[in-house]
N, C-alpha and C. Protein backbone atom coordinates (compact mmCIF):
# COMPACT_ATOMS: atom_id res chain seq x y z
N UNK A 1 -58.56 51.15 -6.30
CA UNK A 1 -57.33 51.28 -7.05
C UNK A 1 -56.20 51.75 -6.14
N UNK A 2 -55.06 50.88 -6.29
CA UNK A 2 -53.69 51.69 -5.20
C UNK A 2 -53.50 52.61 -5.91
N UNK A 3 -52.57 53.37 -4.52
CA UNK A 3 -52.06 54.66 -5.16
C UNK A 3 -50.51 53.76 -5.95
N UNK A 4 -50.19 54.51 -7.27
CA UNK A 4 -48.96 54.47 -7.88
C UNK A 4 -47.45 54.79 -6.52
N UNK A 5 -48.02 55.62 -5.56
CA UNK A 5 -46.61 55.18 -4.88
C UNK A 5 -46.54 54.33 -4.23
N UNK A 6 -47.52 53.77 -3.30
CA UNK A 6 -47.33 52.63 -2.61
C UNK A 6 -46.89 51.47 -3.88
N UNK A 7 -46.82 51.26 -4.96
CA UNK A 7 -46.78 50.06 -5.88
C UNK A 7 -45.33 50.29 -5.75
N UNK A 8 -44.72 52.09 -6.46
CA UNK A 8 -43.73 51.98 -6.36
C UNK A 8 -42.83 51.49 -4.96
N UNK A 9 -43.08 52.31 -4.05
CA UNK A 9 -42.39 51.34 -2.69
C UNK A 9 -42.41 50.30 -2.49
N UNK A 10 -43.62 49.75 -2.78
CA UNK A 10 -43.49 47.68 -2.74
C UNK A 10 -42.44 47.29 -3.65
N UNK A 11 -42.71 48.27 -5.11
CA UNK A 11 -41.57 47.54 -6.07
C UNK A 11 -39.77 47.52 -5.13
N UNK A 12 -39.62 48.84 -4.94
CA UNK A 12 -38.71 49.03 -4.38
C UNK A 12 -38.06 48.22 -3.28
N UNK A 13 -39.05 47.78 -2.53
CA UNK A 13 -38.84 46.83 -1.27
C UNK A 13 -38.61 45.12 -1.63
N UNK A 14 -39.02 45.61 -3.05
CA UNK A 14 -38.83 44.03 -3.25
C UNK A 14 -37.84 43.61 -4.13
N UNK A 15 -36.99 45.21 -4.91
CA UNK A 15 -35.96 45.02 -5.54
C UNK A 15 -34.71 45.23 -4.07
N UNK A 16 -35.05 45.70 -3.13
CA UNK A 16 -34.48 45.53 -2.03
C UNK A 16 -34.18 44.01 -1.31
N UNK A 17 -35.01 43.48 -1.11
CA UNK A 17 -35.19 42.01 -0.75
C UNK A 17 -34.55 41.12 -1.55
N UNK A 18 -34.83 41.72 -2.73
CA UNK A 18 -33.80 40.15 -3.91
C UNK A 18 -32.84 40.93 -3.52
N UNK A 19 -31.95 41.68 -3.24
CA UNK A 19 -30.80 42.33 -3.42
C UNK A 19 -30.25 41.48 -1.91
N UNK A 20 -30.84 41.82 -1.33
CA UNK A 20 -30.19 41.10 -0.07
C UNK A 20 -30.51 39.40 0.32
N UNK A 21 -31.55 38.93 -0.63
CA UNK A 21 -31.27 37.57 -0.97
C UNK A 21 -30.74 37.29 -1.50
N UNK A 22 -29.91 37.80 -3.13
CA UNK A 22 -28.61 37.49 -3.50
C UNK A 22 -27.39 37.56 -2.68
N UNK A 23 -27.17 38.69 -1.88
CA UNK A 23 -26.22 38.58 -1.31
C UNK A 23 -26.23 37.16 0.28
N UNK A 24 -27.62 36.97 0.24
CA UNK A 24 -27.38 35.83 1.55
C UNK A 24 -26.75 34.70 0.36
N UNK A 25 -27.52 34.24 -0.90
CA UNK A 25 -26.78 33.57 -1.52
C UNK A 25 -25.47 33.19 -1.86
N UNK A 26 -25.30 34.39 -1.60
CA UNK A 26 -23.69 34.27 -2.16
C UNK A 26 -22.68 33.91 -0.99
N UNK A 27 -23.60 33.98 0.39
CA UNK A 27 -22.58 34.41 1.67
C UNK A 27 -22.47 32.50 1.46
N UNK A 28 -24.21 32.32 1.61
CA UNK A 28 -24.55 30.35 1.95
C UNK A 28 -23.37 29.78 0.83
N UNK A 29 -23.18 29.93 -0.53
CA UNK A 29 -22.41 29.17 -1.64
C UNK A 29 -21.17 29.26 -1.20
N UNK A 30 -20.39 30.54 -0.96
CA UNK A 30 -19.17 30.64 -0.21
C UNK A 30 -19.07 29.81 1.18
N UNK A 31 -19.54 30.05 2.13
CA UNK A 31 -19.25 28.98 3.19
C UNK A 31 -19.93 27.56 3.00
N UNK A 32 -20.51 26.78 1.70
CA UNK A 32 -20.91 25.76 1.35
C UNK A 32 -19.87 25.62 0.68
N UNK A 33 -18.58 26.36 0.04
CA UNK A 33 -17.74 25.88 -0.55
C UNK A 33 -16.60 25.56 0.28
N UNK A 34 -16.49 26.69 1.24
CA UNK A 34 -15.18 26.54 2.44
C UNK A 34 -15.62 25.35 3.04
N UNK A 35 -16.92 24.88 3.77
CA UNK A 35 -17.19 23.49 4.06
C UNK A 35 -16.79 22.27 3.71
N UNK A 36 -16.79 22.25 2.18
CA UNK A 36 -16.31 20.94 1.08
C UNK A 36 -14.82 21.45 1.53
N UNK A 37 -14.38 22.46 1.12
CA UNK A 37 -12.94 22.28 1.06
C UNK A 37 -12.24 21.59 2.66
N UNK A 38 -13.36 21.89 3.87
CA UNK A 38 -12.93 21.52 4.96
C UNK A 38 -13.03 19.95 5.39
N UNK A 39 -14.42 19.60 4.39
CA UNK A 39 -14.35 18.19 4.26
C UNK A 39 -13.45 17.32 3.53
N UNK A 40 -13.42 17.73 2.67
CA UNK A 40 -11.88 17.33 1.99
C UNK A 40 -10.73 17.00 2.35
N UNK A 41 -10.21 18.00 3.37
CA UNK A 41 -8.92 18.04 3.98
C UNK A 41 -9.14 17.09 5.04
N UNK A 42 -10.70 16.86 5.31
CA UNK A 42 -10.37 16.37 6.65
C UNK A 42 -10.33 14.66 6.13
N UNK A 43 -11.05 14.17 4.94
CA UNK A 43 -10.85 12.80 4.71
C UNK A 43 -9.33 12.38 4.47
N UNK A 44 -8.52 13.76 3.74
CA UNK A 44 -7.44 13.26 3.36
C UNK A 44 -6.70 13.04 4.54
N UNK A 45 -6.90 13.87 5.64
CA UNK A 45 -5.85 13.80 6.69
C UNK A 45 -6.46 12.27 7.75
N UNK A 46 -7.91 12.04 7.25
CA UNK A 46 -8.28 10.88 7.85
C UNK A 46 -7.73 10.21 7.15
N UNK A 47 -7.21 9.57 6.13
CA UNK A 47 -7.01 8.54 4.91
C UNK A 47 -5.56 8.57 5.53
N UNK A 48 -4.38 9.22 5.56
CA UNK A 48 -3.20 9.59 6.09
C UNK A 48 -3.11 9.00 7.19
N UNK A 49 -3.57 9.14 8.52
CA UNK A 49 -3.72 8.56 10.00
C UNK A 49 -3.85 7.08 10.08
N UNK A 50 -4.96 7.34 8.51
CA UNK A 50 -5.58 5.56 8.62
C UNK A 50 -3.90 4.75 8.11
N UNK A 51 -3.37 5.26 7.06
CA UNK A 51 -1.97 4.95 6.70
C UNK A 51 -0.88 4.47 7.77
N UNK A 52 -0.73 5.26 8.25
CA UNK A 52 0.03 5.66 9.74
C UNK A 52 -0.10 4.89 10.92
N UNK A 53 -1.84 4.53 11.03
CA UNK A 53 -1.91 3.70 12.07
C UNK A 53 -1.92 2.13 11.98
N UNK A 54 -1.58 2.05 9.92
CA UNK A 54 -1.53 0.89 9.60
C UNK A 54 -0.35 0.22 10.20
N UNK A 55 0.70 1.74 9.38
CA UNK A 55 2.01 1.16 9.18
C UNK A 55 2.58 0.81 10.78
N UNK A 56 2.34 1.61 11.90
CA UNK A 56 2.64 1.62 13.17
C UNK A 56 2.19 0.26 13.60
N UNK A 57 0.92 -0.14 13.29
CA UNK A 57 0.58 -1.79 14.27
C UNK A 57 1.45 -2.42 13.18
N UNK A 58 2.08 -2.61 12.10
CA UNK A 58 2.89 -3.34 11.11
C UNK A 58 4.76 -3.47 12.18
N UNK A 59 4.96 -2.31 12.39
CA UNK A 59 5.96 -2.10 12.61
C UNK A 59 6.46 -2.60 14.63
N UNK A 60 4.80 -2.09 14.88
CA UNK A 60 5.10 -3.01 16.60
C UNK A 60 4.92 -4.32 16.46
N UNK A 61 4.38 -4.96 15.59
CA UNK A 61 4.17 -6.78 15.16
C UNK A 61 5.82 -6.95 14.36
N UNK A 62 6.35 -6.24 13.82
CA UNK A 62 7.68 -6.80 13.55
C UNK A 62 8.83 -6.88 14.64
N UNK A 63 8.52 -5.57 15.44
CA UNK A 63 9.81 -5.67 16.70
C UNK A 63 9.30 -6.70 17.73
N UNK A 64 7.86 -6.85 17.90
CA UNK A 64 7.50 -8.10 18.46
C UNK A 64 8.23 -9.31 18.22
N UNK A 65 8.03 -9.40 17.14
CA UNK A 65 8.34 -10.71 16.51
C UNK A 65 10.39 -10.89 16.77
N UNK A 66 11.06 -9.66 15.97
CA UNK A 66 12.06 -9.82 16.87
C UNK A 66 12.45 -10.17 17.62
N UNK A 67 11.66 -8.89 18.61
CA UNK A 67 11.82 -9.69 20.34
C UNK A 67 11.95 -11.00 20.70
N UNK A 68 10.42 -11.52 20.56
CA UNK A 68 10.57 -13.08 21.31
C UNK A 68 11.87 -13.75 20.46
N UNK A 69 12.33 -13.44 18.85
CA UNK A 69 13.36 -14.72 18.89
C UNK A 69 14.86 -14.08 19.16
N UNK A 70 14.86 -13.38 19.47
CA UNK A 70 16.10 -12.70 20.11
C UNK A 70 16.34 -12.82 21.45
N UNK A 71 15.18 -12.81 21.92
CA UNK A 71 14.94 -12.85 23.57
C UNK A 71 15.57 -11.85 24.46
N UNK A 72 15.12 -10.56 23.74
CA UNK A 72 16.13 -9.45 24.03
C UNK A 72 14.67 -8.21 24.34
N UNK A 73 15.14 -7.36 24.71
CA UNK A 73 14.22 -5.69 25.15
C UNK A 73 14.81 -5.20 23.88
N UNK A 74 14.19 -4.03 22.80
CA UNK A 74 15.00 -3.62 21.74
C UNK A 74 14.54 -2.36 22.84
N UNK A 75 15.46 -1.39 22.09
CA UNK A 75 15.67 0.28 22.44
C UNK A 75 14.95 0.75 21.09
N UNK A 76 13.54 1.08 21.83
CA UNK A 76 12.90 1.81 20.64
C UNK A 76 12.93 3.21 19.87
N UNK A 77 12.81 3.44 19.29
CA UNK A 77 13.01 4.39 18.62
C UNK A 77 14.75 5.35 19.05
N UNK A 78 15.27 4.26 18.81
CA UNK A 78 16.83 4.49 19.41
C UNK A 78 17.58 5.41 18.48
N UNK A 79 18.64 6.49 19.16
CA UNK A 79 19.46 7.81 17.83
C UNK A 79 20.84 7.80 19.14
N UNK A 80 21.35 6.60 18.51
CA UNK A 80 22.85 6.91 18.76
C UNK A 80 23.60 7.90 18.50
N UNK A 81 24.51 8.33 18.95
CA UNK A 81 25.49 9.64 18.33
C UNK A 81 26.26 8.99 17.13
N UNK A 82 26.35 8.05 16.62
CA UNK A 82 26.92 7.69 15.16
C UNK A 82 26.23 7.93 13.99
N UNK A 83 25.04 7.45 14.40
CA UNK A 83 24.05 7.96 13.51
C UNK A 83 23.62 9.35 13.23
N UNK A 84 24.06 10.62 13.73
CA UNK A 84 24.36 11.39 13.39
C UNK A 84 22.42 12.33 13.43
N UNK A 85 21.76 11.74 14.31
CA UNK A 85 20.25 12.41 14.14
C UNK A 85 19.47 11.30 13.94
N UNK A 86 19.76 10.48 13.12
CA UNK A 86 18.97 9.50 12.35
C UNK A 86 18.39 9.03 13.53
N UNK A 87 17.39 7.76 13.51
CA UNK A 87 17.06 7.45 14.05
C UNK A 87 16.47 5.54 13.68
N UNK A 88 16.86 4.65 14.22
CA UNK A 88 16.51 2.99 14.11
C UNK A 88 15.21 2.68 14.79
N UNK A 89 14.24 2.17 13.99
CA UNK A 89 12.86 1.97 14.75
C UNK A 89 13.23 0.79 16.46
N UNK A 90 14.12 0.32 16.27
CA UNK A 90 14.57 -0.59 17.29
C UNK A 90 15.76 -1.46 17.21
N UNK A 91 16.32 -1.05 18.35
CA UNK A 91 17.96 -1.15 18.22
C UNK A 91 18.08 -2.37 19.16
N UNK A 92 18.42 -4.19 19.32
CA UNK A 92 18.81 -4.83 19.84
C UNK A 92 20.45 -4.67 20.35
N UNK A 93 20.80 -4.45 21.42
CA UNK A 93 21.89 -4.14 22.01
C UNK A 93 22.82 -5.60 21.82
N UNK A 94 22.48 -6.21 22.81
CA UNK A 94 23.00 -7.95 22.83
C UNK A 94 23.01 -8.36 21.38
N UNK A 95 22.98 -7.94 20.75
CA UNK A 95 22.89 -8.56 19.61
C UNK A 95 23.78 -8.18 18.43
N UNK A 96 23.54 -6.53 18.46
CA UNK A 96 24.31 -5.68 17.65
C UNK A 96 22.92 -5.81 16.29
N UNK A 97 21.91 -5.85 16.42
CA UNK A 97 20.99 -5.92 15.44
C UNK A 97 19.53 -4.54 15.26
N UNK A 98 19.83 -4.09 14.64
CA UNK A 98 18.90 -2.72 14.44
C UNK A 98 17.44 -3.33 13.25
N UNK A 99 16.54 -2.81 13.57
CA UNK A 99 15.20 -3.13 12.90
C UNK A 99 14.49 -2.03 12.61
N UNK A 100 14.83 -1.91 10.67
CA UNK A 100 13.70 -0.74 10.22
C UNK A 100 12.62 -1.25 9.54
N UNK A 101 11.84 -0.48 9.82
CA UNK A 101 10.14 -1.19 9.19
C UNK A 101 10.49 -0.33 7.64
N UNK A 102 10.42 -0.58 6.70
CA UNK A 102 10.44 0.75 5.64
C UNK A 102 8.87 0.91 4.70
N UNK A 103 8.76 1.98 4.62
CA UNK A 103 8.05 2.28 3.74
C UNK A 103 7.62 2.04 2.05
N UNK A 104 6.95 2.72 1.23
CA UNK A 104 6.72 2.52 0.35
C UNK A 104 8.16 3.14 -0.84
N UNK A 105 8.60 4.79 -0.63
CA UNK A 105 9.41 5.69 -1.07
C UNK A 105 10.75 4.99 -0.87
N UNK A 106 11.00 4.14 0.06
CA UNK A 106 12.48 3.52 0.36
C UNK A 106 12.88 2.64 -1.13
N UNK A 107 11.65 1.74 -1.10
CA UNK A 107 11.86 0.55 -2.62
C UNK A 107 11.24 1.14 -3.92
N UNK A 108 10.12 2.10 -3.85
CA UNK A 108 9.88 2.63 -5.33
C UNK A 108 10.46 4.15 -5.73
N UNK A 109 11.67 4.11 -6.30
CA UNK A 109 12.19 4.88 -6.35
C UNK A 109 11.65 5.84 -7.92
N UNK A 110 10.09 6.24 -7.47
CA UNK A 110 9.72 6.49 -9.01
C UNK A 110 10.18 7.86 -9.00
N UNK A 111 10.05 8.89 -9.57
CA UNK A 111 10.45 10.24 -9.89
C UNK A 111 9.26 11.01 -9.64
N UNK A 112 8.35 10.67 -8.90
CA UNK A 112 7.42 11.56 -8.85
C UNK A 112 7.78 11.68 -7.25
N UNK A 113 8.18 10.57 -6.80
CA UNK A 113 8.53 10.73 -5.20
C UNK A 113 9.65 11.85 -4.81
N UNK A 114 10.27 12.23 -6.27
CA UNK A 114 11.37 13.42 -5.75
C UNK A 114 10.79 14.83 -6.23
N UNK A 115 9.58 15.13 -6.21
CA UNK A 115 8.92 16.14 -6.21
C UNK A 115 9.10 16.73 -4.86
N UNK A 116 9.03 16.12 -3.92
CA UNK A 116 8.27 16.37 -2.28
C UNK A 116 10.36 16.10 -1.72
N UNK A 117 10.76 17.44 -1.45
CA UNK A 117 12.54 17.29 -1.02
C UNK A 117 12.35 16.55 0.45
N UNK A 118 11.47 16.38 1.05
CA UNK A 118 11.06 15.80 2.36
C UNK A 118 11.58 14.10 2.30
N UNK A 119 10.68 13.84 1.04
CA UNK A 119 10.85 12.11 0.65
C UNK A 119 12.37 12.06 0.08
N UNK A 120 12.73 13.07 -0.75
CA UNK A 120 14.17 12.85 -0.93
C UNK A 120 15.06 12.80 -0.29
N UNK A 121 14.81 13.45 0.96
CA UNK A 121 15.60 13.58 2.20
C UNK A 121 15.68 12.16 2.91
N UNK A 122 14.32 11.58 2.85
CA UNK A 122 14.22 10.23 3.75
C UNK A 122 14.94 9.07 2.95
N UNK A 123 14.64 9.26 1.59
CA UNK A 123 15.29 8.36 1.09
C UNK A 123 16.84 7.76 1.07
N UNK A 124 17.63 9.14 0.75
CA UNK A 124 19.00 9.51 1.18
C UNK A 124 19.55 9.20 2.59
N UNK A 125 18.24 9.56 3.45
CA UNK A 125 18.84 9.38 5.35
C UNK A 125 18.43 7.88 5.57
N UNK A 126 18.03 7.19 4.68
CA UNK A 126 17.45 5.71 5.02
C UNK A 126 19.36 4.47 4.25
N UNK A 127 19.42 5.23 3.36
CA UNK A 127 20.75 4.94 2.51
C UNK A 127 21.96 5.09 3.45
N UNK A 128 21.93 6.01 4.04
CA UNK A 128 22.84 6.53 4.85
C UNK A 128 23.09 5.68 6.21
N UNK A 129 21.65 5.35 6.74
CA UNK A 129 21.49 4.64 7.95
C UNK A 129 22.19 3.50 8.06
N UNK A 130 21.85 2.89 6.53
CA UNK A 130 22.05 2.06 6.24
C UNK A 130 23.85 1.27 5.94
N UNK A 131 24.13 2.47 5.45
CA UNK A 131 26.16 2.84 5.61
C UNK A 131 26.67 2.75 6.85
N UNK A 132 25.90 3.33 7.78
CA UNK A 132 26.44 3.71 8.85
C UNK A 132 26.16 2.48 9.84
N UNK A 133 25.41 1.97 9.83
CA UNK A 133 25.17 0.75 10.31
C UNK A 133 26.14 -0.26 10.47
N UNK A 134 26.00 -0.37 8.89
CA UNK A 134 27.20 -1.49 8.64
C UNK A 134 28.87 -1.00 8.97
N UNK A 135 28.94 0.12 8.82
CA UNK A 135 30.49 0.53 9.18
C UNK A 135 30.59 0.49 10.87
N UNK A 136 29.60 0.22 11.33
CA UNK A 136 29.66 0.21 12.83
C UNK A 136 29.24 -1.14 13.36
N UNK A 137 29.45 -2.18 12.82
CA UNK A 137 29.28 -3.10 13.00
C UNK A 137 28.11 -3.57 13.44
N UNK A 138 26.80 -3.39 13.04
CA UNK A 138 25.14 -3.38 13.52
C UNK A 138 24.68 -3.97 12.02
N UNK A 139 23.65 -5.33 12.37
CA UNK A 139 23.07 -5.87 11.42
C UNK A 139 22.06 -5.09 11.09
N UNK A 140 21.50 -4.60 10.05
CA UNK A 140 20.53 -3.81 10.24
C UNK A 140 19.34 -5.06 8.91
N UNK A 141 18.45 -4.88 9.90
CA UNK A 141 17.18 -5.88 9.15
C UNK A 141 16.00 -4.98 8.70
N UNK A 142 15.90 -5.08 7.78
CA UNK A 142 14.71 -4.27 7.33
C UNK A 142 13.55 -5.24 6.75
N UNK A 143 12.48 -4.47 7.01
CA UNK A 143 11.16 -5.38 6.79
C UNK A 143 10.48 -4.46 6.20
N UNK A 144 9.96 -4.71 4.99
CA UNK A 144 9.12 -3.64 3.76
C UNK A 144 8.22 -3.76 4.40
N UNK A 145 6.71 -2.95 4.14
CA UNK A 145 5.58 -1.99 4.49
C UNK A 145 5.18 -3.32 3.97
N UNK A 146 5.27 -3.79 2.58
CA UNK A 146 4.15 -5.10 1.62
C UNK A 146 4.85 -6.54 2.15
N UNK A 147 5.53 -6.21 3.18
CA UNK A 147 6.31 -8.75 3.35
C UNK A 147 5.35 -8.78 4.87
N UNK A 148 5.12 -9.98 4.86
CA UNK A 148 4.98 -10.40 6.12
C UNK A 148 6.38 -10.64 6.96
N UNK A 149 5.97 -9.94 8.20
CA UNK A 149 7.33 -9.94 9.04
C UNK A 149 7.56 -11.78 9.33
N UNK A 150 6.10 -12.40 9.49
CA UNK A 150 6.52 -13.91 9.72
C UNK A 150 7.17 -14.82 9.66
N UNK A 151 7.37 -14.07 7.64
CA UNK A 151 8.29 -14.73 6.93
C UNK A 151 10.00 -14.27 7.08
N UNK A 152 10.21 -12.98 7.04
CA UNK A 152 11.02 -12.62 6.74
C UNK A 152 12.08 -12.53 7.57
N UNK A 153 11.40 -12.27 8.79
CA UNK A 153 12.41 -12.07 10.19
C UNK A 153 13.11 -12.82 10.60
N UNK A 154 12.33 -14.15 10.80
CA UNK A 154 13.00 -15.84 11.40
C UNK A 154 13.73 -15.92 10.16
């Protein structure tokens, strides 16, 4: 027969043990949750890049396309002092012809896009570019994110 204290100390050691296996539990669920949240961020910021690196090969296949029928070098990512900061994805000199690729926020002007003052800002500085352009005598050609430049450019 055990002695009654050794039972009690086992009990004890073993209300000890769950005590500190709950707490490993709780440490594993917490950094199993910071994990997801890190996976998360990281698809969205992958999904974003993937966006980005769409719109970028979209936008070097349009000044391409420029190019050869212009038969000109454009000035890329060109910020004249008229433009005031702004900036023209590619500015044909000989020509007097500027080329913006635009986005999605430029043509859908829904109201959820003026949540984010960032997009409101672009929208306004794309309007503006667009003033300023023309008061300075520069064709300015724009090619949406959804046309084929194939069509639209020639």
């Amino acid at each position: 027969m055990e002695n009654p204290q050794s039972k009690l100390d086992l009990l004890k050691q073993v209300i000890k043990l769950e005590a500190e296996n709950d707490v490993m539990i709780t440490q594993v669920r917490k950094e199993q949750a910071e994990l997801l949240a890190r996976i998360i961020k990281l698809e969205q910021n992958s999904m974003v890049l993937e966006k980005e690196l769409k719109f970028k090969k979209h936008q070097t296949k349009c000044i391409q396309i420029t190019k050869e029928i212009l038969s000109e070098e454009p000035i890329i990512e060109y910020c004249p002092p008229f433009l005031n900061g702004l900036e023209l994805d590619a500015f044909f000199q000989k020509c007097q012809i500027a080329l913006e690729v635009q986005v999605a926020q430029h043509r859908l002007h829904h109201t959820s896009w003026y949540k984010d003052v960032k997009k409101l800002k672009d929208i306004i500085n794309h309007d503006r570019r667009r003033c300023i352009c023309q008061d300075n005598g520069i064709f300015l050609l724009e090619v949406w994110y959804d046309e084929k430049p194939e069509i639209v450019i020639p």
